[in-house]
N, C-alpha and C. Protein backbone atom coordinates (compact mmCIF):
# COMPACT_ATOMS: atom_id res chain seq x y z
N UNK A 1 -5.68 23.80 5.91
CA UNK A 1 -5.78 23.40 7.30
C UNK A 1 -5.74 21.87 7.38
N UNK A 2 -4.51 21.06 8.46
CA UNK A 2 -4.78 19.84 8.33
C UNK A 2 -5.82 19.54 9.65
N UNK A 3 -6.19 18.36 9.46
CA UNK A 3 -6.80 17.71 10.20
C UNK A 3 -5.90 16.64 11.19
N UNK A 4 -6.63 16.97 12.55
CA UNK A 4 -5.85 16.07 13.66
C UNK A 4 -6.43 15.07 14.19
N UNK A 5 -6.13 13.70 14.09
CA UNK A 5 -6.37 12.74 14.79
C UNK A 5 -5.46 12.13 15.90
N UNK A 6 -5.96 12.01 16.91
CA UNK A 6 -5.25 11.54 17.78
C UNK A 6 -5.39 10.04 18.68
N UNK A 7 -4.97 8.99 18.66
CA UNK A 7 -5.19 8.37 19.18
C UNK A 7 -4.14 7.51 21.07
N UNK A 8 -4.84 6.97 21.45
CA UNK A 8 -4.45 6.88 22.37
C UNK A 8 -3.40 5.24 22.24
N UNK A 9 -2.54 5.12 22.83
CA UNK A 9 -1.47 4.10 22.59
C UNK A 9 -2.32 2.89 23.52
N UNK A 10 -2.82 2.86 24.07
CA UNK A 10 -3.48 2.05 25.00
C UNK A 10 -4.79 1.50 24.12
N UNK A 11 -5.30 1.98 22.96
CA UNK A 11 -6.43 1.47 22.42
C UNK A 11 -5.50 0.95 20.82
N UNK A 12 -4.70 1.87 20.84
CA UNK A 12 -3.31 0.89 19.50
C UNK A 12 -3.29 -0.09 20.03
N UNK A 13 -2.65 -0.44 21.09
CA UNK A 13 -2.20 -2.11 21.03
C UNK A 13 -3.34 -3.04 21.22
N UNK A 14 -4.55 -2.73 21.20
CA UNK A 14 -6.08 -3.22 20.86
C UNK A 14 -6.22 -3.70 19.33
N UNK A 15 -5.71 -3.25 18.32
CA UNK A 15 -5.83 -3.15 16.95
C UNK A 15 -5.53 -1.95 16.18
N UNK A 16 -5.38 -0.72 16.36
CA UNK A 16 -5.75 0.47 15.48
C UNK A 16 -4.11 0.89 15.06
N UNK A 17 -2.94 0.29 15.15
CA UNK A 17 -1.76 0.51 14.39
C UNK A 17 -2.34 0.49 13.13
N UNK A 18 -2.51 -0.23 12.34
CA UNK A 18 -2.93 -0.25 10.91
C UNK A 18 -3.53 1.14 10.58
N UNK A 19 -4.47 1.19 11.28
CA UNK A 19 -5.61 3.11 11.24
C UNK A 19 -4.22 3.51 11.20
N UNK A 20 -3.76 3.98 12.12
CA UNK A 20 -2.48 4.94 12.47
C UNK A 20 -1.65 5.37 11.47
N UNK A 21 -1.19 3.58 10.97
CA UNK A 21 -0.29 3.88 10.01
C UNK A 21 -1.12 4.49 8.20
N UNK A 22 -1.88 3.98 8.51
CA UNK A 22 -2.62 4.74 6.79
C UNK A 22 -3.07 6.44 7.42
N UNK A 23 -3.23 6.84 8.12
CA UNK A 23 -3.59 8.03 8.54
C UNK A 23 -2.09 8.38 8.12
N UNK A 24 -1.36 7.77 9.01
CA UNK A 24 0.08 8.63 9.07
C UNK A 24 0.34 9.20 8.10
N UNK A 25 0.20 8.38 6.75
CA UNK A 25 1.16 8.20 5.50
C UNK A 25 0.13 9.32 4.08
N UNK A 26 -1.05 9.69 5.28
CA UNK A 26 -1.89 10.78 4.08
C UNK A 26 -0.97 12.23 4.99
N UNK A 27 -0.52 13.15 3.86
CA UNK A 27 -0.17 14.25 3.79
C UNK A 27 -1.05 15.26 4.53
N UNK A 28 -2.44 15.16 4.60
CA UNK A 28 -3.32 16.28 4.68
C UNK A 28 -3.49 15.73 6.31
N UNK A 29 -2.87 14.77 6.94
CA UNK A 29 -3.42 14.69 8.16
C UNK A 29 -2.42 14.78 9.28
N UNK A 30 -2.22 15.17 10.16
CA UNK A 30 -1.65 15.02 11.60
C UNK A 30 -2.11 14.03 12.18
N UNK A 31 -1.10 12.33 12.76
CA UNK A 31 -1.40 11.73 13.58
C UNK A 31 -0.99 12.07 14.76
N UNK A 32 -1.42 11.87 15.87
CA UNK A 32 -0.70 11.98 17.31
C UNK A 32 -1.22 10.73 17.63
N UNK A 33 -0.18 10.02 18.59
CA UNK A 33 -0.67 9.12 20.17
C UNK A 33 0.11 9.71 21.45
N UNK A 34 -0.93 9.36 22.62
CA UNK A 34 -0.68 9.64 23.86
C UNK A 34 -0.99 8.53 24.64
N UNK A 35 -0.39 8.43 25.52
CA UNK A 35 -0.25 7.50 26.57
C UNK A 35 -1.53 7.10 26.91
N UNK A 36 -2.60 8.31 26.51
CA UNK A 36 -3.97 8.02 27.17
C UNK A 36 -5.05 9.41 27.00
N UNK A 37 -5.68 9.13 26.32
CA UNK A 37 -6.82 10.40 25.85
C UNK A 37 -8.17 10.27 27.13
N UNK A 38 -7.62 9.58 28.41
CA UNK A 38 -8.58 9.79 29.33
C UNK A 38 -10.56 9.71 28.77
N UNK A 39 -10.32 8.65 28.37
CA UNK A 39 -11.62 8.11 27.84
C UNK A 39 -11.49 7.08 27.78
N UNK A 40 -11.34 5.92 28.97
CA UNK A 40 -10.97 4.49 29.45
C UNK A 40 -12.18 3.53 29.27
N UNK A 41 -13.50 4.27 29.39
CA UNK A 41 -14.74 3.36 29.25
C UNK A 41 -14.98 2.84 28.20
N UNK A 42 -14.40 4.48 27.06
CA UNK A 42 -14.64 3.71 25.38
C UNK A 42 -13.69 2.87 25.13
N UNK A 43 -12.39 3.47 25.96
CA UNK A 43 -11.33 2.37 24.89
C UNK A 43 -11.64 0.95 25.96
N UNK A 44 -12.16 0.96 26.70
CA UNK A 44 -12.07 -0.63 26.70
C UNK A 44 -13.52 -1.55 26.07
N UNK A 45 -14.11 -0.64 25.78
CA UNK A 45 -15.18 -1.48 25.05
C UNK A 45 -14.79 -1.71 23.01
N UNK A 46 -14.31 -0.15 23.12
CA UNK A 46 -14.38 -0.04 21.16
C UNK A 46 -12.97 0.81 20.86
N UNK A 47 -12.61 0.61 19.84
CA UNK A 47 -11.58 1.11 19.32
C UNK A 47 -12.21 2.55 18.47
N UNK A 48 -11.11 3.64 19.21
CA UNK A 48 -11.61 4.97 19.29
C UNK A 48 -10.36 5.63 18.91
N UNK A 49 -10.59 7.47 18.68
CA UNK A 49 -9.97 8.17 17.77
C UNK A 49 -10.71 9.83 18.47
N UNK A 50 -9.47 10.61 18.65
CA UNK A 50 -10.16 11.99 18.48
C UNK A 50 -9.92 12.20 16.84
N UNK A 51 -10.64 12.71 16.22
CA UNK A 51 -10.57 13.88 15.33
C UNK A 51 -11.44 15.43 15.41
N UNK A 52 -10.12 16.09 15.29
CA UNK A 52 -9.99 17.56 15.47
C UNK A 52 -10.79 18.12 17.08
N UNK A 53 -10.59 16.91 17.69
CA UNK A 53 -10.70 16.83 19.07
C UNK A 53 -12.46 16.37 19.74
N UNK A 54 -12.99 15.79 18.39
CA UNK A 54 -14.23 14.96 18.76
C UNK A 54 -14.28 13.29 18.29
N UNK A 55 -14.91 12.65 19.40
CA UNK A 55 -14.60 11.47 19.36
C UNK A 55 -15.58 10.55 18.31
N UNK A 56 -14.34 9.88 17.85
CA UNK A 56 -14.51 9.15 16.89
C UNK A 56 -14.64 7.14 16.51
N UNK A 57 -15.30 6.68 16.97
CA UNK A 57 -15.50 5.19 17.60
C UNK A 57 -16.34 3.92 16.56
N UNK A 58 -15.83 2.93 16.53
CA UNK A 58 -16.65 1.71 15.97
C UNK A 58 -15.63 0.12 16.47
N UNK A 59 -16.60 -0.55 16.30
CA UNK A 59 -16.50 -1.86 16.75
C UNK A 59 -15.53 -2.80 16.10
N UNK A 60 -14.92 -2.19 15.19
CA UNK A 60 -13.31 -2.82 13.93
C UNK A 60 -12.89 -1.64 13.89
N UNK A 61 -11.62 -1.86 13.64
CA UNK A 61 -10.46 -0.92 12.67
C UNK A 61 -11.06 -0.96 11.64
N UNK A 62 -11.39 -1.69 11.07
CA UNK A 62 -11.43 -1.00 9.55
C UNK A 62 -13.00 -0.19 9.46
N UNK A 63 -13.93 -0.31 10.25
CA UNK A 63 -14.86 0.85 10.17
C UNK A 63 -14.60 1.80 10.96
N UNK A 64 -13.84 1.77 12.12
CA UNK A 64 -12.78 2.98 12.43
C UNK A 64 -12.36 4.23 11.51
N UNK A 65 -11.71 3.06 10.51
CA UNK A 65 -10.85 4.21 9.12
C UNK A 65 -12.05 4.65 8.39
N UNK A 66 -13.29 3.89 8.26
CA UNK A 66 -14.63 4.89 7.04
C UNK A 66 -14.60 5.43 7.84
N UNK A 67 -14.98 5.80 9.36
CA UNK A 67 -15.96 6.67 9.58
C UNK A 67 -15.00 7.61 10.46
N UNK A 68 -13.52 7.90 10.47
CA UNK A 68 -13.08 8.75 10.81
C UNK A 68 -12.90 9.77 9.30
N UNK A 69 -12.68 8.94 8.16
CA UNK A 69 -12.69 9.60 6.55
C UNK A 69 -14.26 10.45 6.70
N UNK A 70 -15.08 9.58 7.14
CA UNK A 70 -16.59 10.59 6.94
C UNK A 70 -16.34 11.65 7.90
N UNK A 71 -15.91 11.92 9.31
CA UNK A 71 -15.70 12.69 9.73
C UNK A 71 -14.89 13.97 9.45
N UNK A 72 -14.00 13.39 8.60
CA UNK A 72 -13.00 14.35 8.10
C UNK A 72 -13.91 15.30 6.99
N UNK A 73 -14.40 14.17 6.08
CA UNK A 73 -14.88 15.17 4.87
C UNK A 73 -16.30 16.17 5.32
N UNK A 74 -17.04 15.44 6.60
CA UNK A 74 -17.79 16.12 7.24
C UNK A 74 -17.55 17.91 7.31
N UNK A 75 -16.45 17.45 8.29
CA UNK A 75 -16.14 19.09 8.85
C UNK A 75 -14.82 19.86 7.63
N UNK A 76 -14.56 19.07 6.61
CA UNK A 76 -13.58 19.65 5.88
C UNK A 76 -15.27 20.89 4.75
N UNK A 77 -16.46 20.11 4.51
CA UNK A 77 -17.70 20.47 4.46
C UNK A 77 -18.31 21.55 4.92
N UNK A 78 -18.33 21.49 6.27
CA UNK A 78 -18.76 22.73 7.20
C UNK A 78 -18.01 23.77 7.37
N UNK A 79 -16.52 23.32 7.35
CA UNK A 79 -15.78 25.06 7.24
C UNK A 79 -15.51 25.81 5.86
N UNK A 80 -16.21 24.76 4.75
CA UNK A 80 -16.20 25.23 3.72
C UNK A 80 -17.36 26.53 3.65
N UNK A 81 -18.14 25.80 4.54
CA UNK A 81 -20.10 26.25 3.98
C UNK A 81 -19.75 27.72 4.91
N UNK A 82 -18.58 27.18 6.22
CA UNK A 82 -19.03 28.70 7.39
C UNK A 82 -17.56 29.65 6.77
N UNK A 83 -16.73 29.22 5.56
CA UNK A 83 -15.71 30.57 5.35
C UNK A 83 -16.72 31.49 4.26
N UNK A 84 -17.91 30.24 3.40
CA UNK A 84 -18.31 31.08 2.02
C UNK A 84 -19.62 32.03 3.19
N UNK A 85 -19.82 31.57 4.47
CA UNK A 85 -21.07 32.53 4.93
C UNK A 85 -20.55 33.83 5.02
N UNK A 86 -18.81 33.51 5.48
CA UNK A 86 -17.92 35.06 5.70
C UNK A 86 -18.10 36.05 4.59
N UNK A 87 -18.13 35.48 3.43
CA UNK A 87 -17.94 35.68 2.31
C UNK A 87 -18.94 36.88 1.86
């Protein structure tokens, strides 16, 4: 299962091309941008990110990229723990 991040083109030209492009270029992930992820308050204060459709925010790009990676391995974590409960 990949993981989706999506960001909004309106908080890219803020700084987060760089995020974008190292996201892009990992295999295991889906980038998207949209014109606008309708969350105008965050993007004009902080540079922000859905992943897998929960929001993802810090005050640089480059703690942007840790803590969307912690998010990832977060829930890559939890659907591990809820397929072995199937189990």
């Amino acid at each position: 299962m990949f993981t989706l991040v999506e960001f909004c083109s309106s908080n890219m030209l803020k700084g987060t091309e760089e995020v974008y492009r190292t996201l892009d270029d990992d295999p295991e992930i889906d980038v998207l941008d949209y014109g606008c992820l309708n969350n105008c308050g965050l993007c004009s204060k902080a540079f922000f990110v859905l992943v897998d459709g929960e929001i993802v925010s810090a005050m640089t790009p480059e703690k942007l990229l840790e803590k969307i990676y912690k998010r990832i391995d977060r829930n890559k974590r939890e659907m591990e723990e809820w397929t072995e409960d199937l189990s």
